[in-house]
C-alpha atoms as a PDB file:
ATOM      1  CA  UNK A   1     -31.292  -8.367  99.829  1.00  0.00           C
ATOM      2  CA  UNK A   2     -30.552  -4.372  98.939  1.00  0.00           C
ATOM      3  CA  UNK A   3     -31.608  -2.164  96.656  1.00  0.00           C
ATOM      4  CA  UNK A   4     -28.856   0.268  95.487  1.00  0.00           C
ATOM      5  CA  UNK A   5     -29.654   3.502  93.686  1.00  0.00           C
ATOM      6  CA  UNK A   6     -27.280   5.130  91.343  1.00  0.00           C
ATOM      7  CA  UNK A   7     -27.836   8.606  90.461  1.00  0.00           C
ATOM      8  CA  UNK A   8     -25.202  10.894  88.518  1.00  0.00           C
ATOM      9  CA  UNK A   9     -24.452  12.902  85.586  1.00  0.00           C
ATOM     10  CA  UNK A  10     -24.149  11.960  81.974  1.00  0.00           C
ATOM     11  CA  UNK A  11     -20.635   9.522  81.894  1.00  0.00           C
ATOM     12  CA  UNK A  12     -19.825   9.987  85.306  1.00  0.00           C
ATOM     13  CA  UNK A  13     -19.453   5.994  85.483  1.00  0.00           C
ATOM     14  CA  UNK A  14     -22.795   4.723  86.811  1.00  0.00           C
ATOM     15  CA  UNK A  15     -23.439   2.257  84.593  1.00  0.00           C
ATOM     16  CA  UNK A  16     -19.424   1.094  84.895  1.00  0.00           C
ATOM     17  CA  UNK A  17     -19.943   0.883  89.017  1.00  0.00           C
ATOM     18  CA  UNK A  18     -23.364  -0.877  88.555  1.00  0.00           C
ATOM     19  CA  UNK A  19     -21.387  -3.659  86.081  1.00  0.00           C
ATOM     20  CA  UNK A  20     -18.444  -3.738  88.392  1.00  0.00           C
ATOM     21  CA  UNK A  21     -20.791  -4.203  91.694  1.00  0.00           C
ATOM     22  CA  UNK A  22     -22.222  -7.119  89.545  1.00  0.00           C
ATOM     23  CA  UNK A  23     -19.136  -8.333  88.402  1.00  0.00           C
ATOM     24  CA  UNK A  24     -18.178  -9.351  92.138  1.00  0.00           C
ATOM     25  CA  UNK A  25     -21.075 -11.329  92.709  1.00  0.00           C
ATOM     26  CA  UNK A  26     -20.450 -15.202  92.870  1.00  0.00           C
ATOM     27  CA  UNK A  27     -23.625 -16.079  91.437  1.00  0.00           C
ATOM     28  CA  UNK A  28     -25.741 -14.913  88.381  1.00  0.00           C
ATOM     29  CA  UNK A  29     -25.907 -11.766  86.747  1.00  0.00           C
ATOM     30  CA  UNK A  30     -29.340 -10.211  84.987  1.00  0.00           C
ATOM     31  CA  UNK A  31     -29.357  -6.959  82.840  1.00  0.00           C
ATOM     32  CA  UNK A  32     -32.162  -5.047  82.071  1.00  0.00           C
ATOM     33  CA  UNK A  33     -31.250  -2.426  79.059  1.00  0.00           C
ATOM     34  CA  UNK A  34     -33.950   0.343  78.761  1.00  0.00           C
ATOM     35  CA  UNK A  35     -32.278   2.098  75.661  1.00  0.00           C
ATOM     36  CA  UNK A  36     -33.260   1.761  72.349  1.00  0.00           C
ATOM     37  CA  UNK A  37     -31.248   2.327  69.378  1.00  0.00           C
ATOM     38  CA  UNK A  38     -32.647   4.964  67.552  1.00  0.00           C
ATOM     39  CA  UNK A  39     -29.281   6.476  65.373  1.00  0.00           C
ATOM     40  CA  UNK A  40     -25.997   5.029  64.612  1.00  0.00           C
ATOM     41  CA  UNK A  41     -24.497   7.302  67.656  1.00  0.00           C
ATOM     42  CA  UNK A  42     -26.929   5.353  70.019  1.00  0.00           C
ATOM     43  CA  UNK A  43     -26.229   1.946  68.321  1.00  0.00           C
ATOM     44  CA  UNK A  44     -22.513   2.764  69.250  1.00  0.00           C
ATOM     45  CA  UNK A  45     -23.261   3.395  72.632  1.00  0.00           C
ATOM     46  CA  UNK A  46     -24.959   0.449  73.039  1.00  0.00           C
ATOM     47  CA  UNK A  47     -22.529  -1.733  72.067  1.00  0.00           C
ATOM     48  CA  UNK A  48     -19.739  -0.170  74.106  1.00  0.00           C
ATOM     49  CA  UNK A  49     -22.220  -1.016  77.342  1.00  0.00           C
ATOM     50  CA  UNK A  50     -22.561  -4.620  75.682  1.00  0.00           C
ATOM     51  CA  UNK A  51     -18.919  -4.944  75.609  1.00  0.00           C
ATOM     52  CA  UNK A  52     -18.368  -4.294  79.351  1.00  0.00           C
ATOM     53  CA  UNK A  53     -20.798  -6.804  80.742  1.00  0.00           C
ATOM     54  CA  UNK A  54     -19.499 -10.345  80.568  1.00  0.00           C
ATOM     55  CA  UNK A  55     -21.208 -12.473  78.051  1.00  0.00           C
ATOM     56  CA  UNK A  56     -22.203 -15.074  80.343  1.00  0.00           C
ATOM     57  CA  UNK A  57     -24.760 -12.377  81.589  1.00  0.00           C
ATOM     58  CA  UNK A  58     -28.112 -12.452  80.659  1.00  0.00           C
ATOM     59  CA  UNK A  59     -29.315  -9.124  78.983  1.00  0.00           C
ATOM     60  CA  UNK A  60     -33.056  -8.218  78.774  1.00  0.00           C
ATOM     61  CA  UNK A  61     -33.986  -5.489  76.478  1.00  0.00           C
ATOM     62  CA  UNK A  62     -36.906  -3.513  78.395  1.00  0.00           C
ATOM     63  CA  UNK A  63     -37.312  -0.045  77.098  1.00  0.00           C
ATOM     64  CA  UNK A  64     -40.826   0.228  77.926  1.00  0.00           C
ATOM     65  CA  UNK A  65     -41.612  -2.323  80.735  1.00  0.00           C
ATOM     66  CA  UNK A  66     -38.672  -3.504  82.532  1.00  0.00           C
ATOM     67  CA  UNK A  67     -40.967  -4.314  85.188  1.00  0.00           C
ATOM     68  CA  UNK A  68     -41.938  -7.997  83.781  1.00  0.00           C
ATOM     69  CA  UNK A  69     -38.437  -8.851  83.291  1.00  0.00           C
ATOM     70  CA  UNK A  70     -37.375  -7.864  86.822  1.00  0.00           C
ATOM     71  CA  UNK A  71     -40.208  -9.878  88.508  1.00  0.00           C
ATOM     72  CA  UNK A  72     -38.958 -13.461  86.333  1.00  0.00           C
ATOM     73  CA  UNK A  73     -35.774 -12.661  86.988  1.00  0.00           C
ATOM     74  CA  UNK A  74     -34.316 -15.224  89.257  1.00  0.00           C
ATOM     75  CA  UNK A  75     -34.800 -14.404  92.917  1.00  0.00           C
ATOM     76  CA  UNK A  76     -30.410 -14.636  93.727  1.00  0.00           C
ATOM     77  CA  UNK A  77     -29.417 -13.526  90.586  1.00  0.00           C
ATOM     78  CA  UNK A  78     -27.850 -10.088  90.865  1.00  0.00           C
ATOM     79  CA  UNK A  79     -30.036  -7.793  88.937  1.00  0.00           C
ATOM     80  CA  UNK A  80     -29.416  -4.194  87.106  1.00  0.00           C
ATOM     81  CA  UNK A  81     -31.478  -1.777  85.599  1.00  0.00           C
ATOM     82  CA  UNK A  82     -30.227   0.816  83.595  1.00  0.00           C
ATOM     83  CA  UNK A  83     -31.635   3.207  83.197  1.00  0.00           C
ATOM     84  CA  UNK A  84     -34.593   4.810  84.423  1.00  0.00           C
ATOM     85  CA  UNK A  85     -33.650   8.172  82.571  1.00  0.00           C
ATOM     86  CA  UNK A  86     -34.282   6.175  79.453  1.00  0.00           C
ATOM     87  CA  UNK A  87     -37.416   4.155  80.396  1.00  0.00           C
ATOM     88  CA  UNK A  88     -39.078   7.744  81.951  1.00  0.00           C
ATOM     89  CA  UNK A  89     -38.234   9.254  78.340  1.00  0.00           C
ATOM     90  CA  UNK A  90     -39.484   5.783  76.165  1.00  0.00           C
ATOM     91  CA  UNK A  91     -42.710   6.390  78.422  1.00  0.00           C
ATOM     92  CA  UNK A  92     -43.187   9.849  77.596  1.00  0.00           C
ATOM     93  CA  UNK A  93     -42.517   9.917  73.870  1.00  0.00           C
ATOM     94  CA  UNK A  94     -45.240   6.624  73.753  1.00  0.00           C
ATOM     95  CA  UNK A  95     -47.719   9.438  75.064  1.00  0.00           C
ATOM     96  CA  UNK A  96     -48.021   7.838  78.859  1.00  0.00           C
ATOM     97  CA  UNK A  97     -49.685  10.232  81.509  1.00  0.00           C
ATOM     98  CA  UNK A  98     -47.005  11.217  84.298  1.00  0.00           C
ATOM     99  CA  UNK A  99     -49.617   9.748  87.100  1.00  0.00           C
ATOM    100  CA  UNK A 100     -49.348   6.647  85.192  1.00  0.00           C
ATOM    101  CA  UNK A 101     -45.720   6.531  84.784  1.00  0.00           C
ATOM    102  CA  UNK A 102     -45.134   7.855  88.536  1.00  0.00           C
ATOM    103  CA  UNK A 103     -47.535   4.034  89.499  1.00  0.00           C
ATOM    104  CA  UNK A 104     -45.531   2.014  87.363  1.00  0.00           C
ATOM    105  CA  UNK A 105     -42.502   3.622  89.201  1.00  0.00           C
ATOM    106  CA  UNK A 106     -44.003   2.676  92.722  1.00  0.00           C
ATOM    107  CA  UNK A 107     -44.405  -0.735  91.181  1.00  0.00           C
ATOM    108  CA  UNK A 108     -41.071  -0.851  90.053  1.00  0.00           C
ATOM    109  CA  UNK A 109     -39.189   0.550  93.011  1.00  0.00           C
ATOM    110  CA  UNK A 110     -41.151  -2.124  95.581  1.00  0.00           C
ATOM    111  CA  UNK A 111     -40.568  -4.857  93.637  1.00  0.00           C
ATOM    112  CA  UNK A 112     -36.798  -3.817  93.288  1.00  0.00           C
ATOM    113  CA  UNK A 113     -36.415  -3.406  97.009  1.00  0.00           C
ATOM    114  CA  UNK A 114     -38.004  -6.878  97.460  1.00  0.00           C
ATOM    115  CA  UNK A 115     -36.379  -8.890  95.631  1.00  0.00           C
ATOM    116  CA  UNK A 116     -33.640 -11.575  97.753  1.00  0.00           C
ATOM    117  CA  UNK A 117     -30.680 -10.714  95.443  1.00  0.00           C
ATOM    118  CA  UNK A 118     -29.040  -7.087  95.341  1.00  0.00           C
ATOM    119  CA  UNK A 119     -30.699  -4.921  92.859  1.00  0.00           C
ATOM    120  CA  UNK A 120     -28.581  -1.701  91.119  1.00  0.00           C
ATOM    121  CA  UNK A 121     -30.897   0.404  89.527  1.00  0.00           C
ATOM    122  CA  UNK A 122     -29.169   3.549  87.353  1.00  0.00           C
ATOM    123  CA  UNK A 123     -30.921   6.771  86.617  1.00  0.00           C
ATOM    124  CA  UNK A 124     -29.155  10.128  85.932  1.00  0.00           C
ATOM    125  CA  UNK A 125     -29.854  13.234  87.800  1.00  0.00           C
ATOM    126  CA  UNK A 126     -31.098  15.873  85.547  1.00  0.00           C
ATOM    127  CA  UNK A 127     -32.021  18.582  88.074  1.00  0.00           C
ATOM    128  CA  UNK A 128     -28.521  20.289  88.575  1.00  0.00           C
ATOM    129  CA  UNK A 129     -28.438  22.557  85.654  1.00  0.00           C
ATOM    130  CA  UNK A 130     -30.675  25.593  84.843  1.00  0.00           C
ATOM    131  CA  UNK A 131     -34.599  25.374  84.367  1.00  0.00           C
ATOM    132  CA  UNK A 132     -34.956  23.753  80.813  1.00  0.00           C
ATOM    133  CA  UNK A 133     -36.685  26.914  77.965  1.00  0.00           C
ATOM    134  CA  UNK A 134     -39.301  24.532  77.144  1.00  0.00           C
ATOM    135  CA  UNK A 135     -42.527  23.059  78.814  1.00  0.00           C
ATOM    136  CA  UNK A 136     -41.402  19.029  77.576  1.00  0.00           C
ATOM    137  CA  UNK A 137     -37.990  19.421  78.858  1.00  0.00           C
ATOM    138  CA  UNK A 138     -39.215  21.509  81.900  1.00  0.00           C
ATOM    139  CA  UNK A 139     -41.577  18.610  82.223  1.00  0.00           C
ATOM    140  CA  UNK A 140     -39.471  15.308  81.998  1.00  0.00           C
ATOM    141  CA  UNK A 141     -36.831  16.870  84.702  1.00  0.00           C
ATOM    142  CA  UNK A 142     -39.894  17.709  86.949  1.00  0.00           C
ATOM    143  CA  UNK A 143     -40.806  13.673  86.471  1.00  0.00           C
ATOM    144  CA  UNK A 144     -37.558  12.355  86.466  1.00  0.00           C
ATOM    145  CA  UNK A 145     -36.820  14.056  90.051  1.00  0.00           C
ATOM    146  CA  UNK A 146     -40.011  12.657  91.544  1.00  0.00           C
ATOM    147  CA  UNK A 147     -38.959   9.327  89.641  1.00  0.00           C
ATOM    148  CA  UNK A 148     -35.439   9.655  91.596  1.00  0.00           C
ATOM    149  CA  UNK A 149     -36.653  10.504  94.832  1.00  0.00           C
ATOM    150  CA  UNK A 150     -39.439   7.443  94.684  1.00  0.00           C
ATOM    151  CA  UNK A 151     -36.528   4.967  94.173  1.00  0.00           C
ATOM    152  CA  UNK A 152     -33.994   7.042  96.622  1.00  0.00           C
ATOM    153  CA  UNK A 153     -36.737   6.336  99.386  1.00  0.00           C
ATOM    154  CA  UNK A 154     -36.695   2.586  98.877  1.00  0.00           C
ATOM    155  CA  UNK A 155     -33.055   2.267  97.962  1.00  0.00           C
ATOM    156  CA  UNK A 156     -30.962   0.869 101.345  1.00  0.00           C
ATOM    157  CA  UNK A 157     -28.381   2.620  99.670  1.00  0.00           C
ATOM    158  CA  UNK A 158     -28.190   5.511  96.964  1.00  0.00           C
ATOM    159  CA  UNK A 159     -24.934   6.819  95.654  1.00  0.00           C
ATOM    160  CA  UNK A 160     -24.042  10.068  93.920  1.00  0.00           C
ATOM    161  CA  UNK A 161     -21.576   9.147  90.874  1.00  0.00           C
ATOM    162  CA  UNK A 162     -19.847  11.652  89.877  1.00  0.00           C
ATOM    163  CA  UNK A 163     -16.481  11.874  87.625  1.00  0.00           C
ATOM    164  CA  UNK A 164     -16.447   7.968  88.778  1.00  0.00           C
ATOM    165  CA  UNK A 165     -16.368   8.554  92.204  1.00  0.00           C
ATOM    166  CA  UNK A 166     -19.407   7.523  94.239  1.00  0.00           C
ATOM    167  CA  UNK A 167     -20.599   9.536  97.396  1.00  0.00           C
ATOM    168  CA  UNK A 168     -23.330   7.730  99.670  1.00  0.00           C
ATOM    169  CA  UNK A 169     -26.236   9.626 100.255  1.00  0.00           C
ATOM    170  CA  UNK A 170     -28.009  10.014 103.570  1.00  0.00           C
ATOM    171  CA  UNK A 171     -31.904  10.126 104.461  1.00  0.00           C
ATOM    172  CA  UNK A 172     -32.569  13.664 105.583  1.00  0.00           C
ATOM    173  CA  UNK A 173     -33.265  13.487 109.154  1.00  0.00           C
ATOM    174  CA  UNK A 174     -36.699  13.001 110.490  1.00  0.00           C
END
Protein backbone atom coordinates (compact mmCIF):
# COMPACT_ATOMS: atom_id res chain seq x y z
CA UNK A 1 0.00 0.00 0.00
CA UNK A 2 1.56 3.76 0.85
CA UNK A 3 3.93 5.01 2.85
CA UNK A 4 3.03 8.44 4.35
CA UNK A 5 5.63 10.72 5.88
CA UNK A 6 4.82 13.22 8.51
CA UNK A 7 7.20 15.87 9.16
CA UNK A 8 6.45 19.09 11.41
CA UNK A 9 7.29 21.05 14.35
CA UNK A 10 7.10 20.22 17.99
CA UNK A 11 2.90 19.92 18.71
CA UNK A 12 1.93 20.90 15.45
CA UNK A 13 -0.46 17.67 15.48
CA UNK A 14 1.51 14.94 13.70
CA UNK A 15 1.13 12.38 15.88
CA UNK A 16 -2.90 13.45 16.25
CA UNK A 17 -3.20 13.21 12.11
CA UNK A 18 -1.14 9.93 12.09
CA UNK A 19 -3.86 8.43 14.95
CA UNK A 20 -6.74 9.98 13.13
CA UNK A 21 -5.50 8.54 9.52
CA UNK A 22 -5.45 5.20 11.52
CA UNK A 23 -8.51 5.68 13.18
CA UNK A 24 -10.41 5.48 9.68
CA UNK A 25 -9.06 2.33 8.73
CA UNK A 26 -11.60 -0.67 8.82
CA UNK A 27 -9.15 -3.11 9.77
CA UNK A 28 -6.29 -3.34 12.41
CA UNK A 29 -4.29 -0.81 13.88
CA UNK A 30 -0.32 -1.31 15.02
CA UNK A 31 1.69 1.36 17.02
CA UNK A 32 5.15 1.53 17.27
CA UNK A 33 6.18 4.10 20.29
CA UNK A 34 9.93 5.08 20.06
CA UNK A 35 9.89 7.29 23.32
CA UNK A 36 11.05 6.34 26.44
CA UNK A 37 10.10 7.70 29.67
CA UNK A 38 12.91 9.16 31.16
CA UNK A 39 11.17 12.07 33.78
CA UNK A 40 7.77 12.47 35.10
CA UNK A 41 7.20 15.34 32.24
CA UNK A 42 7.90 12.54 29.60
CA UNK A 43 5.82 9.89 31.51
CA UNK A 44 2.96 12.54 31.15
CA UNK A 45 3.40 12.86 27.67
CA UNK A 46 3.26 9.49 27.11
CA UNK A 47 0.24 8.81 28.53
CA UNK A 48 -1.63 11.68 26.90
CA UNK A 49 -0.46 9.84 23.34
CA UNK A 50 -1.77 6.49 25.06
CA UNK A 51 -5.00 8.07 25.72
CA UNK A 52 -5.70 9.10 22.08
CA UNK A 53 -5.15 5.77 20.42
CA UNK A 54 -8.03 3.38 20.93
CA UNK A 55 -7.29 0.56 23.22
CA UNK A 56 -8.13 -2.07 20.90
CA UNK A 57 -4.78 -1.00 19.17
CA UNK A 58 -1.85 -2.82 19.57
CA UNK A 59 1.13 -0.66 20.91
CA UNK A 60 4.79 -1.81 20.50
CA UNK A 61 7.32 -0.05 22.52
CA UNK A 62 10.51 0.24 20.10
CA UNK A 63 12.83 2.95 21.19
CA UNK A 64 15.81 1.43 19.81
CA UNK A 65 14.74 -1.02 17.01
CA UNK A 66 11.37 -0.45 15.74
CA UNK A 67 12.49 -2.19 12.79
CA UNK A 68 11.64 -5.91 14.16
CA UNK A 69 8.32 -4.88 15.22
CA UNK A 70 7.39 -3.32 11.87
CA UNK A 71 8.49 -6.41 9.83
CA UNK A 72 5.94 -8.95 12.31
CA UNK A 73 3.55 -6.61 12.13
CA UNK A 74 0.66 -7.95 10.21
CA UNK A 75 0.93 -7.31 6.49
CA UNK A 76 -3.02 -5.23 6.39
CA UNK A 77 -2.81 -3.92 9.61
CA UNK A 78 -2.42 -0.16 9.45
CA UNK A 79 0.90 0.60 10.93
CA UNK A 80 2.50 3.91 12.70
CA UNK A 81 5.71 4.86 13.77
CA UNK A 82 6.29 7.63 15.85
CA UNK A 83 8.76 8.94 15.94
CA UNK A 84 11.89 8.86 14.21
CA UNK A 85 13.10 12.14 16.06
CA UNK A 86 13.09 9.95 19.11
CA UNK A 87 14.56 6.66 17.76
CA UNK A 88 17.57 8.97 15.84
CA UNK A 89 18.18 10.52 19.48
CA UNK A 90 17.79 6.79 21.56
CA UNK A 91 20.48 5.78 18.80
CA UNK A 92 22.78 8.46 19.41
CA UNK A 93 22.82 8.68 23.19
CA UNK A 94 23.46 4.46 23.00
CA UNK A 95 26.79 5.67 21.22
CA UNK A 96 25.65 4.33 17.49
CA UNK A 97 27.87 5.66 14.52
CA UNK A 98 25.69 8.01 12.15
CA UNK A 99 26.71 5.55 9.03
CA UNK A 100 25.19 2.94 11.07
CA UNK A 101 22.13 4.67 12.05
CA UNK A 102 21.73 6.29 8.38
CA UNK A 103 21.66 1.83 7.20
CA UNK A 104 19.26 1.02 9.70
CA UNK A 105 17.24 4.04 8.30
CA UNK A 106 17.49 2.63 4.62
CA UNK A 107 16.31 -0.58 6.20
CA UNK A 108 13.61 0.97 7.84
CA UNK A 109 12.28 3.28 5.17
CA UNK A 110 12.18 0.11 2.42
CA UNK A 111 10.58 -2.03 4.53
CA UNK A 112 7.98 0.77 5.43
CA UNK A 113 7.30 1.50 1.80
CA UNK A 114 6.80 -2.27 1.23
CA UNK A 115 4.67 -3.26 3.37
CA UNK A 116 0.66 -4.05 1.80
CA UNK A 117 -1.05 -1.92 4.51
CA UNK A 118 -0.56 2.03 4.73
CA UNK A 119 2.33 2.92 6.85
CA UNK A 120 2.45 6.68 8.78
CA UNK A 121 5.73 7.22 9.91
CA UNK A 122 6.22 10.70 12.21
CA UNK A 123 9.46 12.53 12.54
CA UNK A 124 9.79 16.28 13.37
CA UNK A 125 11.69 18.68 11.30
CA UNK A 126 14.43 20.20 13.24
CA UNK A 127 16.22 22.18 10.50
CA UNK A 128 14.05 25.45 10.49
CA UNK A 129 15.59 27.30 13.30
CA UNK A 130 19.16 28.72 13.64
CA UNK A 131 22.44 26.51 13.50
CA UNK A 132 22.46 24.76 17.02
CA UNK A 133 25.97 26.45 19.44
CA UNK A 134 27.09 23.02 19.93
CA UNK A 135 28.80 20.19 17.83
CA UNK A 136 25.98 17.25 19.38
CA UNK A 137 23.10 19.39 18.63
CA UNK A 138 24.74 20.71 15.36
CA UNK A 139 25.20 17.03 14.78
CA UNK A 140 21.77 15.26 15.45
CA UNK A 141 19.92 18.08 13.14
CA UNK A 142 22.59 17.35 10.41
CA UNK A 143 21.37 13.40 10.89
CA UNK A 144 17.95 13.92 11.45
CA UNK A 145 17.65 15.94 7.96
CA UNK A 146 19.40 13.18 6.04
CA UNK A 147 17.10 10.76 8.21
CA UNK A 148 13.99 12.94 6.81
CA UNK A 149 14.96 13.21 3.40
CA UNK A 150 15.77 9.15 3.22
CA UNK A 151 12.12 8.49 4.27
CA UNK A 152 10.67 11.68 2.18
CA UNK A 153 12.20 9.81 -0.95
CA UNK A 154 10.32 6.59 -0.31
CA UNK A 155 7.22 8.13 1.18
CA UNK A 156 4.22 8.17 -1.78
CA UNK A 157 3.19 10.91 0.21
CA UNK A 158 4.92 13.35 2.80
CA UNK A 159 3.04 16.08 4.56
CA UNK A 160 4.22 19.23 6.29
CA UNK A 161 2.13 19.56 9.72
CA UNK A 162 2.10 22.54 10.88
CA UNK A 163 -0.28 24.34 13.62
CA UNK A 164 -2.49 21.06 12.63
CA UNK A 165 -2.78 21.77 9.24
CA UNK A 166 -1.05 19.43 6.79
CA UNK A 167 0.50 20.71 3.42
CA UNK A 168 1.54 17.87 0.81
CA UNK A 169 4.88 18.05 -0.29
CA UNK A 170 6.07 17.63 -3.85
CA UNK A 171 9.28 15.78 -5.35
CA UNK A 172 11.48 18.54 -6.69
CA UNK A 173 11.43 18.20 -10.31
CA UNK A 174 13.88 16.10 -12.15
Amino acid sequence: MALTFLLGGARSGKSALAVRLASEWPGDAVFVATAETRDAEMAERVERHRAERPAAWTTLEAPLDPLSPVAAADADAFLVLDCLTLWISNLLEAGREADAIESAVVELAELAADRAGPTVVVSNEVGLGIVPANEPARRYRDLLGRVNALFAERAERTLLVVAGRALELTPPPP
